[in-house]
Protein backbone atom coordinates (compact mmCIF):
# COMPACT_ATOMS: atom_id res chain seq x y z
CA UNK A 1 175.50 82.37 47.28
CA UNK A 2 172.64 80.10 47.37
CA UNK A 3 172.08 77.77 50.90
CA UNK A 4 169.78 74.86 51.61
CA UNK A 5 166.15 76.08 52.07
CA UNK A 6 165.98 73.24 54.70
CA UNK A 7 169.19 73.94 56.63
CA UNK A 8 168.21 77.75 56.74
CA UNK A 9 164.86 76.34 58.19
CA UNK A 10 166.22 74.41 60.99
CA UNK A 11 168.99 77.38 61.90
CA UNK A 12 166.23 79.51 62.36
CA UNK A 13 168.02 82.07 60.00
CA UNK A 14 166.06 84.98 59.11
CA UNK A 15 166.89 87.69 56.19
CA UNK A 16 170.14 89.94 56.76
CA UNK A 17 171.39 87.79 59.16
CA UNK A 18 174.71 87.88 59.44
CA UNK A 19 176.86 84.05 58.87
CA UNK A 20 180.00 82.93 59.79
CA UNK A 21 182.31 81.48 57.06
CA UNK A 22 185.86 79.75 58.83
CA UNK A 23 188.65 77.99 56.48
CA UNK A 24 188.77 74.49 57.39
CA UNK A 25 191.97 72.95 58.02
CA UNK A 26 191.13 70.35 55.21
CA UNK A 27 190.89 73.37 52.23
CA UNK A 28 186.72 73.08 52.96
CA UNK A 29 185.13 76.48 54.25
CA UNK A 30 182.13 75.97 57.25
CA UNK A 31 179.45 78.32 56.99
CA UNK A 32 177.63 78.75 60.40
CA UNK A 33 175.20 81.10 61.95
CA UNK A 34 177.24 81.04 65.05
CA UNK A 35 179.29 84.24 65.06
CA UNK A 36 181.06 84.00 68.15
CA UNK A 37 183.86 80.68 68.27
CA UNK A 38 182.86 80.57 71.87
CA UNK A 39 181.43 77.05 73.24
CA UNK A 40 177.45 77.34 73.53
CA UNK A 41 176.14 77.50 76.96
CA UNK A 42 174.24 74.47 77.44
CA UNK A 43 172.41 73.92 80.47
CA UNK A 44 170.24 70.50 81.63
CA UNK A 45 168.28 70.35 84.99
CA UNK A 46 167.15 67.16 86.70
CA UNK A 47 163.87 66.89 88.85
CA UNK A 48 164.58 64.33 91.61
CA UNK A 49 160.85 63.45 91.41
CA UNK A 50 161.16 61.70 88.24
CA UNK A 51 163.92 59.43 88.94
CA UNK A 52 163.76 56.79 91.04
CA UNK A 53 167.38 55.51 91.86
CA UNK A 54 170.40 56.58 92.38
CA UNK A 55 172.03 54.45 89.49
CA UNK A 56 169.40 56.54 87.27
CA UNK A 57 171.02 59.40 88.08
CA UNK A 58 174.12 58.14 88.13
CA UNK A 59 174.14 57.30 84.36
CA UNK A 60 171.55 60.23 83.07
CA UNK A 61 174.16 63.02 84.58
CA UNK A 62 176.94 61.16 82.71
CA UNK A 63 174.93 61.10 79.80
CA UNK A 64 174.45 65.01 80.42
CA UNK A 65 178.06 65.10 80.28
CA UNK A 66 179.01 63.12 77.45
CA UNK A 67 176.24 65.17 75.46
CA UNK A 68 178.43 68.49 76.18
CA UNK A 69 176.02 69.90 78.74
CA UNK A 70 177.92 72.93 80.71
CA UNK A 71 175.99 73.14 83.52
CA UNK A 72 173.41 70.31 85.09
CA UNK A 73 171.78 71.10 87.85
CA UNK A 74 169.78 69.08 90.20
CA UNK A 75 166.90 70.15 92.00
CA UNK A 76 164.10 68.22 94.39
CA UNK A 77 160.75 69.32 95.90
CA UNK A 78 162.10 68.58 99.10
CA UNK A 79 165.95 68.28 101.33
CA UNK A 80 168.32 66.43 98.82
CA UNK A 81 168.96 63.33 100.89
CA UNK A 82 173.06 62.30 101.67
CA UNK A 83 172.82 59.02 99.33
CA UNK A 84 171.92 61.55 96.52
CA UNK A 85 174.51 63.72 97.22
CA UNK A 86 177.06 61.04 97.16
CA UNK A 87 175.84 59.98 94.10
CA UNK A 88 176.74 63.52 92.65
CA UNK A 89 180.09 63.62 94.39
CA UNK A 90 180.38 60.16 92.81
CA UNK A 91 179.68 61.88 89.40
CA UNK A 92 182.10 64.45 89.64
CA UNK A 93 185.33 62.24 90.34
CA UNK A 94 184.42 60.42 87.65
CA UNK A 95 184.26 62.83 85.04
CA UNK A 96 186.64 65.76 83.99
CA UNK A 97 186.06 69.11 84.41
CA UNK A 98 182.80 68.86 86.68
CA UNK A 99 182.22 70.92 89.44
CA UNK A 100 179.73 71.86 92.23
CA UNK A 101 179.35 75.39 92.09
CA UNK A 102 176.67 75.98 94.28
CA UNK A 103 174.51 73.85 96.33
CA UNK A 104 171.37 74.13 98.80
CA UNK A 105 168.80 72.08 100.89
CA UNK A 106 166.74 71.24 97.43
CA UNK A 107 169.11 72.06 94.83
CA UNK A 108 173.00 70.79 93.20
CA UNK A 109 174.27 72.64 90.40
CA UNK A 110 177.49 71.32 88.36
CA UNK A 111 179.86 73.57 86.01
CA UNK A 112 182.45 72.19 83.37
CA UNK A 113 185.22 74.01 83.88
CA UNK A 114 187.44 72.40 81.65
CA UNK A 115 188.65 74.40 78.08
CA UNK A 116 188.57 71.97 75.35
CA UNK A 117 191.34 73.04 74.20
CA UNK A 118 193.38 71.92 77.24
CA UNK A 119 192.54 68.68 76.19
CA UNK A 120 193.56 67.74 72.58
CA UNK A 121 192.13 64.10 71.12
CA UNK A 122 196.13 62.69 71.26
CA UNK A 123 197.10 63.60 74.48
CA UNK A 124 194.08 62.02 75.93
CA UNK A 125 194.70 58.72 73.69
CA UNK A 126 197.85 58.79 74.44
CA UNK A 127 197.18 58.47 77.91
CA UNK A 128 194.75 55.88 77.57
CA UNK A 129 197.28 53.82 75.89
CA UNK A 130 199.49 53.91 78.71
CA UNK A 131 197.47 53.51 81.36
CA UNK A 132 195.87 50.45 79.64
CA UNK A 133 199.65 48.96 78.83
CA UNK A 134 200.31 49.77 82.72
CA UNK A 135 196.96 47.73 84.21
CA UNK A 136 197.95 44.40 81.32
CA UNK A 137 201.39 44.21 83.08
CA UNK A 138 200.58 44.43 86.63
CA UNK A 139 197.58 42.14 85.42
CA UNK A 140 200.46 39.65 84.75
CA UNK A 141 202.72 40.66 86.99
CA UNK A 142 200.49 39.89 89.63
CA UNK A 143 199.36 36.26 87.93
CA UNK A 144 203.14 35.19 87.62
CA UNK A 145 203.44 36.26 91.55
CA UNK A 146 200.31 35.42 93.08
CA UNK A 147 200.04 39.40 94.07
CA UNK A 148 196.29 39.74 94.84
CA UNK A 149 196.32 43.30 95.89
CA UNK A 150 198.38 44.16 92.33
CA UNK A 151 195.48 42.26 91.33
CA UNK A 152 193.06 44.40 92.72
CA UNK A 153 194.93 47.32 91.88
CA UNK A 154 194.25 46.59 87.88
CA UNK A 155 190.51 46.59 88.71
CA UNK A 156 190.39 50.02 90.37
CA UNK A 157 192.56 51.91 88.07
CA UNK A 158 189.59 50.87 84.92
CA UNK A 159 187.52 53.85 85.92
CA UNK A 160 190.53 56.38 84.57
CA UNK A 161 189.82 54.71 81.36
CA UNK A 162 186.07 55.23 81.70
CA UNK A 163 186.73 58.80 82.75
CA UNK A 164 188.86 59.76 80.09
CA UNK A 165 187.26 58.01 77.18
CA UNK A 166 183.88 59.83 78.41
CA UNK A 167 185.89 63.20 77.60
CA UNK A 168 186.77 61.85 73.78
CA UNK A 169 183.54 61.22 73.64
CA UNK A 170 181.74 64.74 75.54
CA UNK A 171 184.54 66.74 73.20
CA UNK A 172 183.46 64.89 70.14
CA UNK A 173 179.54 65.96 70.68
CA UNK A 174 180.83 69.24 71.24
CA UNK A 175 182.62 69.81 68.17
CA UNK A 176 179.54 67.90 66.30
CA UNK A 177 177.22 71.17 67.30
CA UNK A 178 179.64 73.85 67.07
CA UNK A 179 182.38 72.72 64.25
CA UNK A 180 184.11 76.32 64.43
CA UNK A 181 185.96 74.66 68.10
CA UNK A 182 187.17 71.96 65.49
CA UNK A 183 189.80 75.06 64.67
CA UNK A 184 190.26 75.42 68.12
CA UNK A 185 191.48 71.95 68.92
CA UNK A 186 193.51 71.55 65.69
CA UNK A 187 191.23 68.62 64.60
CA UNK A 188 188.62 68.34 62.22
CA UNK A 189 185.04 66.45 62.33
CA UNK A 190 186.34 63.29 60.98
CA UNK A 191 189.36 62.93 62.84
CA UNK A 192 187.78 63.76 66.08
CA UNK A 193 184.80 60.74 64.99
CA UNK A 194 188.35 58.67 64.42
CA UNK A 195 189.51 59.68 68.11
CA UNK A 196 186.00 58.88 69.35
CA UNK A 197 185.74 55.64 68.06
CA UNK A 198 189.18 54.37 68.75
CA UNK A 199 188.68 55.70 72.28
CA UNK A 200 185.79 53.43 72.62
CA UNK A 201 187.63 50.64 71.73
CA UNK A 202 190.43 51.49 74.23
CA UNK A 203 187.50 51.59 76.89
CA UNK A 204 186.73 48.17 75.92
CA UNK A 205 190.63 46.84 75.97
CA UNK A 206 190.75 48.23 79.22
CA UNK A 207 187.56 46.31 80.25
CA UNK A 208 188.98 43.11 79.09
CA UNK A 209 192.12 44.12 81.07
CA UNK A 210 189.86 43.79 84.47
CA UNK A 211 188.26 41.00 83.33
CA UNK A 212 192.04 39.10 83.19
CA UNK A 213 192.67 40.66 87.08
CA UNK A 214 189.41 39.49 88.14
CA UNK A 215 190.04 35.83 86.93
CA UNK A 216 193.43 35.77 88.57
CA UNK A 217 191.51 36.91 91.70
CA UNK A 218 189.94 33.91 91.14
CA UNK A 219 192.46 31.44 90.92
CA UNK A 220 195.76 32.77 92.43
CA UNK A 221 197.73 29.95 94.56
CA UNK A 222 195.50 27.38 92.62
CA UNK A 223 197.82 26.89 89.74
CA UNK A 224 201.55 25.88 89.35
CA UNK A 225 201.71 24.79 85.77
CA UNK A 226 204.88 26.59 84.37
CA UNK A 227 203.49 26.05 80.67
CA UNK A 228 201.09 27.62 80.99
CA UNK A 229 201.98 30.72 82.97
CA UNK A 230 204.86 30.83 80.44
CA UNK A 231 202.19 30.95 77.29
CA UNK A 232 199.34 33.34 79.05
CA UNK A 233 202.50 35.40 79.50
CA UNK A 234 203.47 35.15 75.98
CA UNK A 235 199.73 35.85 74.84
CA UNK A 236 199.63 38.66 76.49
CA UNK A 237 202.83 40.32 75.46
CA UNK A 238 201.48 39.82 71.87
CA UNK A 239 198.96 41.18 72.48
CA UNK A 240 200.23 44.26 73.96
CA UNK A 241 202.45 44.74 71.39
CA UNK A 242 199.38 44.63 68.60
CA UNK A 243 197.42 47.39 70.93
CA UNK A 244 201.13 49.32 71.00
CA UNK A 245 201.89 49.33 67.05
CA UNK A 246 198.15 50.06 66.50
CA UNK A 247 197.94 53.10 68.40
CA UNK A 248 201.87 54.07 67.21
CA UNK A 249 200.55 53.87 63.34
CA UNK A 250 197.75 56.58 64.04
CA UNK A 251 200.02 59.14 65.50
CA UNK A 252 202.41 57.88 62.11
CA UNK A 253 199.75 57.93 60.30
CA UNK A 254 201.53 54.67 58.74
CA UNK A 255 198.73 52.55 56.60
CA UNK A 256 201.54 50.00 55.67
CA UNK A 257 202.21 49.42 59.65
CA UNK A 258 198.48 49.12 59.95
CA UNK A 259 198.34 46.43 57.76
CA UNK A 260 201.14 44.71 59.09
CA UNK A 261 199.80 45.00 62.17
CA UNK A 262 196.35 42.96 61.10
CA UNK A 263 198.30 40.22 59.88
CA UNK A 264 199.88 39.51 63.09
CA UNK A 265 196.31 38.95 64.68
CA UNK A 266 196.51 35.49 63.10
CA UNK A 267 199.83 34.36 65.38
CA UNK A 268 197.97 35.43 68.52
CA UNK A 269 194.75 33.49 67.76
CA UNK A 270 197.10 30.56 67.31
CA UNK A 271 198.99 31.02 70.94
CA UNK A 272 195.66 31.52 72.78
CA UNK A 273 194.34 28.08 70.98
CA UNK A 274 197.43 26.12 72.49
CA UNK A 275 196.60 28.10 75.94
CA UNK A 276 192.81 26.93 75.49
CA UNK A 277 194.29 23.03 74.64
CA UNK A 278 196.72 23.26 77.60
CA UNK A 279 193.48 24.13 80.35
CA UNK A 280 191.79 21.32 79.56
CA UNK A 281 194.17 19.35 81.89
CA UNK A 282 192.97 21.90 84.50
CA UNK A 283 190.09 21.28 86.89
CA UNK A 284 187.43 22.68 86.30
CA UNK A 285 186.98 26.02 88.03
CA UNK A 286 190.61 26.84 86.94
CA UNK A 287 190.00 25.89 83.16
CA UNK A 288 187.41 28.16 82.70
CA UNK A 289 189.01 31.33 84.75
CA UNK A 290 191.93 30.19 82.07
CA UNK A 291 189.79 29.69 79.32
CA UNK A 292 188.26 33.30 80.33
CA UNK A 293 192.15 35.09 80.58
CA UNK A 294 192.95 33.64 77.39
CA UNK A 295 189.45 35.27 75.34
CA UNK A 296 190.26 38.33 76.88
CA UNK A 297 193.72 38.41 75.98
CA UNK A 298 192.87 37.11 72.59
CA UNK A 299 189.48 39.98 72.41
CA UNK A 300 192.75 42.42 73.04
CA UNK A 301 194.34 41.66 69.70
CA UNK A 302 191.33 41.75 68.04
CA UNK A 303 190.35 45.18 69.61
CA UNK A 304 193.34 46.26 68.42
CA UNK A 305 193.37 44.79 65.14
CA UNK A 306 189.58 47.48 64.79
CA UNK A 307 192.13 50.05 65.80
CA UNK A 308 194.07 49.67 63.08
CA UNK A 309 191.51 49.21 60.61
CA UNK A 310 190.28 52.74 61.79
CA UNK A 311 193.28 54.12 60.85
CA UNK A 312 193.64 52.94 57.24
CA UNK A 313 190.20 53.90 56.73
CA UNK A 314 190.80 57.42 58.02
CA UNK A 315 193.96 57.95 55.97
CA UNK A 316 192.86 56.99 53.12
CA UNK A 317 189.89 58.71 53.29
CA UNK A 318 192.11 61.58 54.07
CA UNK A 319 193.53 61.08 50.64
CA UNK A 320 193.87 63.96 47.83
């Protein structure tokens, strides 16, 4: 068998090494100089002295996460101050799977202790889906009821989509640099870039979701036009249901329900133009908050619309 000078370069493989050759899922065969199917120990320190903020640190450890680092550790020339430390604490209820695992005066060190496999691609999107259907109705639950703590509520619950759409993506970068735990999770490399990506767009769903809450914040008790109420309502439902069939044709892997689904796009766009005609009887604080609610709500369908496009491309790439 003859390899790629260049890929036997960058592997660092010398002569009589021994290689790995697993049976793909898909019919293909990997050939890898990774013997053992064990995850690589990764590790990534942090000197305190060359970041500045806490935010920095903040987003570089979740970085370190995301990029499938197992153990990040912290250290600083001198005592790590409280505001740091609450910054790592901050870190680790945000993520999966992150733990400290042993700490002193100059020096934090994190573990994942999470198996991959504990964790397949659909159950996490499948959870995403339903906490993101749960935050839209309590979003208009609480603008048909003028609940501001539901309200609120919808806000606070957006970091569990954050936290578990970081995993899609931390599992994804695994699998990229050792494919042999592709096996392991019952997925392959382009289904788990399908995952990734329509995790990502969940993410986003869910960040037009707060955006909704935080303009009812804004206006709650300042509006008592039925029609309106009665149509955002409407809008919304749609464009639930889009977000709902989109995710249901993945796990079908149903291309004709896909397309279907696309189509329907078209009928929401037309609901949230008759919502944006109706707020321009509104003052003007409230017409934009509405004008706001109704992008998001119409940025849902279209979100979901990507979905589904994602899925006919991946089945049909999938194709024999």
């Amino acid at each position: 068998m003859t390899l790629p000078k260049e890929w036997i370069k960058l592997s660092n493989i010398k002569k009589n090494d021994p290689l790995g050759i697993y049976i793909q899922s898909d019919g293909t065969l990997l050939i890898t100089p990774k013997m053992s199917r064990a995850q690589d120990k990764k590790i990534k320190q942090f000197d305190m002295k060359h970041i500045s903020k806490q935010s920095y640190l903040l987003r570089e450890l979740i970085a370190a996460y995301i990029a499938g680092y197992n153990t990040i550790t912290i250290n600083s020339d001198k005592r790590i101050s409280p505001s740091i430390r609450s910054t790592i604490t901050e870190f680790t209820h945000a993520t999966i799977g992150q733990e400290v695992v042993e700490e002193t005066d100059n020096s934090i060190t994190l573990k994942d202790l999470l198996n991959p496999t504990e964790m397949p691609f659909d159950r996490t999107i499948k959870r995403m889906n339903i906490i993101v259907r749960g935050m839209n109705e309590d979003a208009i639950k609480a603008f048909k009821t003028n609940d501001q703590s539901l309200a609120e509520r919808v806000i606070n619950r957006d970091s569990d989509v954050d936290r578990l759409h970081w995993l899609v993506a931390r599992q994804h970068n695994t699998i990229i640099q050792n494919v042999s735990l592709a096996e392991k999770m019952d997925t392959t490399i382009k289904l788990s870039l399908t995952f990734f990506l329509i995790s990502r767009i969940i993410e986003r769903i869910g960040d037009h979701i707060v955006k909704i809450a935080e303009n009812i914040f804004q206006i709650i008790d300042s509006i008592d036009d039925k029609k309106i109420i009665e149509k955002i309502e409407s809008a919304s439902i749609l464009s639930m249901n889009i977000f709902n069939k989109s995710i249901a044709a993945l796990f079908r892997k149903d291309i004709k329900a896909s397309n279907q689904n696309i189509e329907t796009v078209l009928e929401l766009e037309t609901l949230c133009d008759e919502i944006d005609s109706l707020s321009l009887n509104q003052n003007g604080v409230i017409a934009v908050s509405i004008g706001s609610i109704c992008d998001s709500i119409r940025r849902i369908g279209e979100y979901s619309e990507d979905i589904s496009e994602n899925v006919i491309n991946h089945l049909i790439g999938e194709e024999k």
